[in-house]
Protein backbone atom coordinates (compact mmCIF):
# COMPACT_ATOMS: atom_id res chain seq x y z
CA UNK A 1 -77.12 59.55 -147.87
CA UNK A 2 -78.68 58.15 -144.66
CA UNK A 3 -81.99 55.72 -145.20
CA UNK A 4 -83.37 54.35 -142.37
CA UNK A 5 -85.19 51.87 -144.59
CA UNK A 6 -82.23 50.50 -145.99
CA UNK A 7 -81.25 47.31 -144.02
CA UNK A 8 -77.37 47.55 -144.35
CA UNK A 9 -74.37 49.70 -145.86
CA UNK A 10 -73.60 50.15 -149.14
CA UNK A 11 -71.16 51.68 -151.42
CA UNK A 12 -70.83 52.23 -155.39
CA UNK A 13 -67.89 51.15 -156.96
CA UNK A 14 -68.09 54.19 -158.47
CA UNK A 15 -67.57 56.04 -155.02
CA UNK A 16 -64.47 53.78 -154.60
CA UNK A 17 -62.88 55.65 -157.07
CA UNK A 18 -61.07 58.71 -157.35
CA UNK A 19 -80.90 52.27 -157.66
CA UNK A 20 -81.66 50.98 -154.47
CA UNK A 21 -81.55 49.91 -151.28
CA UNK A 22 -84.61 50.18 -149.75
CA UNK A 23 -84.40 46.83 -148.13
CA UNK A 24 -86.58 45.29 -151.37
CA UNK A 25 -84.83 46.14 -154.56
CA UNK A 26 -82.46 43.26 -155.41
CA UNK A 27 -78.57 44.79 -155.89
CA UNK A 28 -75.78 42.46 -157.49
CA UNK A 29 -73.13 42.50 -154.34
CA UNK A 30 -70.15 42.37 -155.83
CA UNK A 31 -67.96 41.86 -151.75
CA UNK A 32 -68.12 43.34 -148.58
CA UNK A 33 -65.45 45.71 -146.93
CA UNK A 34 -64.67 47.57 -143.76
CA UNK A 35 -64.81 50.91 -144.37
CA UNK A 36 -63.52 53.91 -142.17
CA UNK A 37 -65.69 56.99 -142.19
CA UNK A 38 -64.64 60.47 -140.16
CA UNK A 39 -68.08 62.19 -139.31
CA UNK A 40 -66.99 65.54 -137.53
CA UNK A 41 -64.06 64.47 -135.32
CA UNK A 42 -65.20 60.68 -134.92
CA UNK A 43 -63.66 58.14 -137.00
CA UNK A 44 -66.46 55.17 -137.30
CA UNK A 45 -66.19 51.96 -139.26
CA UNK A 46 -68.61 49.62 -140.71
CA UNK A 47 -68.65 46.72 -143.17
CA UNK A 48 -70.15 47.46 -146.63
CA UNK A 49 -71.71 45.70 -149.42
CA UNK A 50 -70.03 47.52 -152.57
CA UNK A 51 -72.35 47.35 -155.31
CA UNK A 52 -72.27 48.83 -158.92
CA UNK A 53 -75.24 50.99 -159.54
CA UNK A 54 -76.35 52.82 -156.29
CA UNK A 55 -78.61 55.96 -156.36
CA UNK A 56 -76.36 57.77 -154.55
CA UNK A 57 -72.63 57.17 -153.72
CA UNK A 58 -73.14 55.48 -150.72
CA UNK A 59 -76.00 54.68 -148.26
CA UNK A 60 -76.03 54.74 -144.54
CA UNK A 61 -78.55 51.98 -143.42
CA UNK A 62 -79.92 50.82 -140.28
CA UNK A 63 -76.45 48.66 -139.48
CA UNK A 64 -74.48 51.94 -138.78
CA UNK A 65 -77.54 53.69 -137.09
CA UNK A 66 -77.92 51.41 -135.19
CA UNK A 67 -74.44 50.34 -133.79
CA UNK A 68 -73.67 55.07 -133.66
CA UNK A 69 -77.14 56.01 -132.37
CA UNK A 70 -77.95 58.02 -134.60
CA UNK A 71 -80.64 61.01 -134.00
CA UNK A 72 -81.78 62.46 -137.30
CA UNK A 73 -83.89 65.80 -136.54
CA UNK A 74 -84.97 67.06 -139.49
CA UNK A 75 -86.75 70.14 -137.99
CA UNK A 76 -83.16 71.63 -137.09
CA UNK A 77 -81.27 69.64 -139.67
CA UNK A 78 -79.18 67.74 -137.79
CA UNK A 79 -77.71 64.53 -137.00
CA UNK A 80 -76.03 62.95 -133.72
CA UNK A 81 -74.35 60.51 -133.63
CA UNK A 82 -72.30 58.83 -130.31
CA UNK A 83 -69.87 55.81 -130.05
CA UNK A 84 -68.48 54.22 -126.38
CA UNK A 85 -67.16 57.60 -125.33
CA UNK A 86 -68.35 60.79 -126.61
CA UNK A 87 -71.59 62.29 -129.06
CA UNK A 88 -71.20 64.81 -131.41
CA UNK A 89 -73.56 66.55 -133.69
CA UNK A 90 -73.65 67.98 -137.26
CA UNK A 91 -75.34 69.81 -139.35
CA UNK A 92 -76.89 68.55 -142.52
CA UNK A 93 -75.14 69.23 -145.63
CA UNK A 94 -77.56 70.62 -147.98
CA UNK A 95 -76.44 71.94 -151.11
CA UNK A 96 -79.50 73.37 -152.18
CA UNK A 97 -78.63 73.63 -156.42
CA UNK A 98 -78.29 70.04 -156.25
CA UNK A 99 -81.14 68.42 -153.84
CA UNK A 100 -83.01 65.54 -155.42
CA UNK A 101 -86.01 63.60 -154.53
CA UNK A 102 -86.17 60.47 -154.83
CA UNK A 103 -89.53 58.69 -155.27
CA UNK A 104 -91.07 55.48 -155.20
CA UNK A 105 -94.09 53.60 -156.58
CA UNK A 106 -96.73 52.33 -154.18
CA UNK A 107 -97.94 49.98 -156.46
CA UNK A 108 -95.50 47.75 -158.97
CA UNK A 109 -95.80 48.91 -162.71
CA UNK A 110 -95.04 46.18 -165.42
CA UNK A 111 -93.48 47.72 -168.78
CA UNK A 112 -93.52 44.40 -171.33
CA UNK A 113 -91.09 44.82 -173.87
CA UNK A 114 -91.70 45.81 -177.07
């Protein structure tokens, strides 16, 4: 999952194996690795915070948009992404049985406990 509002990288421990991070949900960082990625035909790395509950497996923030410049157009569902010598594109990979939504308060709700 890609979220541009998500400061860094992160990875569940469960994706190590074989809900946030929106920049202001605190996560319990458990260590940080360097992780190697293929996207298309480009093998990228970045370090990652592994954490144990993520809402998805793992979470592409600003850190590796930034340092691939990546171009998200959503209109023709696709991403670009470019390192020192080449850019490649790809298309998003919807499966469309399993798309979820995720939402977000604007305002903070307190549930006391009971």
């Amino acid at each position: 999952m890609m979220d541009t509002g998500a400061n860094r990288f992160f990875i569940s421990i469960k994706a190590l194996d074989p809900s946030y991070a929106d920049g202001y949900t605190s996560l319990s960082v458990f260590g940080t690795m360097n992780l190697f990625i293929m996207m298309g035909d480009m093998s990228t790395s970045i370090k990652a915070l592994f954490v144990k509950e993520l809402c998805a497996n793992c979470i592409l923030g600003m850190d590796f948009i930034h340092k691939y410049k990546l171009f998200i157009n959503t209109e023709e569902q696709i991403v670009s992404i470019s390192d020192n010598y080449k850019r490649i594109t790809l298309k998003f990979d919807i499966n469309k049985g399993d798309i979820r939504y995720p939402a977000r308060l604007i305002n903070n709700v307190r549930i006391p406990p009971k």
